[in-house]
C-alpha atoms as a PDB file:
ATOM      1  CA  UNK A   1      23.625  35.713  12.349  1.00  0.00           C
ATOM      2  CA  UNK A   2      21.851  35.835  16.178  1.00  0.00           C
ATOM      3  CA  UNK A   3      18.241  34.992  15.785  1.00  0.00           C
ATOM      4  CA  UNK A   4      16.004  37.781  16.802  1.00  0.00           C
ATOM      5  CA  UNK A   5      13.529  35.148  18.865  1.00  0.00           C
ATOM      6  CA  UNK A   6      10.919  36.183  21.825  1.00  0.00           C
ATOM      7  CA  UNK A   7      10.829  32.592  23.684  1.00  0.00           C
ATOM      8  CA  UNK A   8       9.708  31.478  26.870  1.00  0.00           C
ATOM      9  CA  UNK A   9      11.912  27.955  28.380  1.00  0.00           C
ATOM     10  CA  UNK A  10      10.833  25.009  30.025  1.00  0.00           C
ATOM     11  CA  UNK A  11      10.948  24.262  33.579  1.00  0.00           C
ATOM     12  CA  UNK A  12       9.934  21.242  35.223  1.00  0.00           C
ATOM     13  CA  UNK A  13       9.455  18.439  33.270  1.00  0.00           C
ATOM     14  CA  UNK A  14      12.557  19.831  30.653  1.00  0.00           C
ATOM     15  CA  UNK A  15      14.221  16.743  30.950  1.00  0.00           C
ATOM     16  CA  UNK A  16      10.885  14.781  29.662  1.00  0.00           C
ATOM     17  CA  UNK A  17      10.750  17.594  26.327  1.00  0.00           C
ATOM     18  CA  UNK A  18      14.861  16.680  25.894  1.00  0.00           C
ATOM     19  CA  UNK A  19      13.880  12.915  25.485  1.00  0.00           C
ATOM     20  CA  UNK A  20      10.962  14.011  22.927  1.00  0.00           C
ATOM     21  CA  UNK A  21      13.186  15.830  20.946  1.00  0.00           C
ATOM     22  CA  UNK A  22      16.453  13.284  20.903  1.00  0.00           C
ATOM     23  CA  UNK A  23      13.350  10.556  20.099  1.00  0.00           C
ATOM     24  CA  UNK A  24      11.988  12.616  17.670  1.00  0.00           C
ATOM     25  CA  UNK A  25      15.964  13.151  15.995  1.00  0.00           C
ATOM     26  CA  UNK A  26      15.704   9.068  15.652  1.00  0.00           C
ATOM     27  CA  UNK A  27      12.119   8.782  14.063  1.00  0.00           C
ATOM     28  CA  UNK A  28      12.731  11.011  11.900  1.00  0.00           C
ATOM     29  CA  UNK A  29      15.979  10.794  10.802  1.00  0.00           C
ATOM     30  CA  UNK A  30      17.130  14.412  11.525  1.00  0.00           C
ATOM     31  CA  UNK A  31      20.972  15.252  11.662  1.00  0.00           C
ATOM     32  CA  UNK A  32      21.395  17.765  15.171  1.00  0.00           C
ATOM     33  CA  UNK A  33      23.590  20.508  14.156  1.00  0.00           C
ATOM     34  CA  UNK A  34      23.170  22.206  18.145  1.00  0.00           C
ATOM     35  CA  UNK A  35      22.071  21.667  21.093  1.00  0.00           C
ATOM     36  CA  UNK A  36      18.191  21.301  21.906  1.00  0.00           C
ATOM     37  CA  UNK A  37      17.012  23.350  23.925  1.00  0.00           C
ATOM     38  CA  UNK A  38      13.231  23.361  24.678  1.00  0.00           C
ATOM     39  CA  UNK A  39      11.039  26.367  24.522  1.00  0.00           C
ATOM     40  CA  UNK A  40       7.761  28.180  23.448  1.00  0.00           C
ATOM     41  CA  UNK A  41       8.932  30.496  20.411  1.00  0.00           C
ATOM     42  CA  UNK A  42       6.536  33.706  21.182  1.00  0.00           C
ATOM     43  CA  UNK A  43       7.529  35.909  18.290  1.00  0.00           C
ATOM     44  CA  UNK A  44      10.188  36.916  15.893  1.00  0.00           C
ATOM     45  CA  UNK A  45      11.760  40.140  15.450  1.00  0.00           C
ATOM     46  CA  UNK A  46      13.341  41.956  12.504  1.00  0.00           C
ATOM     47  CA  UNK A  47      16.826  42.514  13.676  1.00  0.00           C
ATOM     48  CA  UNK A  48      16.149  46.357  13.187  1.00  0.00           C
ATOM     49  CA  UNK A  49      13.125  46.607  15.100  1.00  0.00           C
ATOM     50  CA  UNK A  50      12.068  47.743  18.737  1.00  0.00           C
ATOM     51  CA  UNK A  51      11.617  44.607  20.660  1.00  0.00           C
ATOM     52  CA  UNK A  52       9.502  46.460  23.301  1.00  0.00           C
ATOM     53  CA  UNK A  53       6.698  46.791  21.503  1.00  0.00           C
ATOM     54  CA  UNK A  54       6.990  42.922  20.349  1.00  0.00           C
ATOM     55  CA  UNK A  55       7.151  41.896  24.069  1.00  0.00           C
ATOM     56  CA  UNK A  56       4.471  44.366  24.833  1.00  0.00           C
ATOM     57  CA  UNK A  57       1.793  42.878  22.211  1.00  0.00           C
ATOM     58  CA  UNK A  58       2.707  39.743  23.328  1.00  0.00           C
ATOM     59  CA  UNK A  59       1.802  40.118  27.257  1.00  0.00           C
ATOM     60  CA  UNK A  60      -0.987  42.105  26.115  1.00  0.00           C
ATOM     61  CA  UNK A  61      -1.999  39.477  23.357  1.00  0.00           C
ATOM     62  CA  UNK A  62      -5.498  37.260  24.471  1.00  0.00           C
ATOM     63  CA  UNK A  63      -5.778  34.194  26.692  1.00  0.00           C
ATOM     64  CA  UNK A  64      -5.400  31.148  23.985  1.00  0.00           C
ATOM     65  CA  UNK A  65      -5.416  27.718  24.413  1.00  0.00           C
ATOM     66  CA  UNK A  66      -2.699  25.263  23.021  1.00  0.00           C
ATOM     67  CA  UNK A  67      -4.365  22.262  21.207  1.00  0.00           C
ATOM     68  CA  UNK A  68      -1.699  20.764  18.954  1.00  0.00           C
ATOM     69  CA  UNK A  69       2.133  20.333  19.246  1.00  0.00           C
ATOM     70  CA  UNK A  70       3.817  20.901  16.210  1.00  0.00           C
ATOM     71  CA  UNK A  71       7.974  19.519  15.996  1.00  0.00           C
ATOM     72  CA  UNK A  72       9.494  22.575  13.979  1.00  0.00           C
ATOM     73  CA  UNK A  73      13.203  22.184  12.376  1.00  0.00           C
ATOM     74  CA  UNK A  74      14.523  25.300  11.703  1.00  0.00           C
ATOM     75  CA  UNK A  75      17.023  25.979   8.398  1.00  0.00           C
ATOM     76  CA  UNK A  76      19.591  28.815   8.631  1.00  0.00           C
ATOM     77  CA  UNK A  77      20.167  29.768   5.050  1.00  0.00           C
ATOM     78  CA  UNK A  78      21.347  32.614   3.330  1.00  0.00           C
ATOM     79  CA  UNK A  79      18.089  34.246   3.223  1.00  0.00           C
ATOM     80  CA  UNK A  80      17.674  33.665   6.664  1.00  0.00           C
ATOM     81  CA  UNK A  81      16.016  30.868   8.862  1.00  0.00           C
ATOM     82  CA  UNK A  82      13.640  28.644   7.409  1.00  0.00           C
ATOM     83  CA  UNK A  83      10.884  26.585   9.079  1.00  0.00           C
ATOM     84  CA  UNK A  84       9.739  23.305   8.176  1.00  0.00           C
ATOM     85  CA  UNK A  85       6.880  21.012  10.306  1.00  0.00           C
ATOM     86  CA  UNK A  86       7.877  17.846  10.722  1.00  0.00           C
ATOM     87  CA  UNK A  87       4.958  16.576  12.535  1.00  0.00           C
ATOM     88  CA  UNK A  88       1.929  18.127  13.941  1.00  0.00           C
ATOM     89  CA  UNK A  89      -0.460  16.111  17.172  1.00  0.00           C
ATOM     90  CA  UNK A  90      -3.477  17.439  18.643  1.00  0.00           C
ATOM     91  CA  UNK A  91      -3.320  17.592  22.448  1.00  0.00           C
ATOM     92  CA  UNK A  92      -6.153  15.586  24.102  1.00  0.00           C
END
């Protein structure tokens, strides 16, 4: 089953995120079932729903500042995907 994501991808400086993630795959242990590929997940739709009015709230959402950098492994179970935080650093 295709995940219903809203993301926005990395541009410059990808290649730095790709080494944080296959570093972060040998700290931790974690098995890579797919390929990484580095984004900013902005919001999740049901699979039924109008994604217009997701992307809409989002642009429309208020200015916020990032101040921690979670690594997130996602599950895809029966039920659907799971998410479980591995780590969590606060940005300086």
């Amino acid at each position: 089953r295709a995940a219903q994501v809203l993301w926005c991808g990395v541009g410059p400086g990808r290649d730095r995120l790709d080494d944080l993630a296959r570093r972060a795959v040998d700290v931790f242990g974690l098995t890579v079932t797919h390929r990484f590929v580095g984004h900013l997940t902005m919001a999740r739709c049901s699979p039924a729903g109008d994604r217009s009015s997701v992307v809409d709230r989002v642009w429309r959402s208020p200015q916020w500042t990032v101040d921690e950098l979670l690594l997130v492994e996602s599950v895809d179970e029966r039920e659907g995907v799971r998410y479980r935080v591995r780590d969590r650093r606060p940005l300086r």
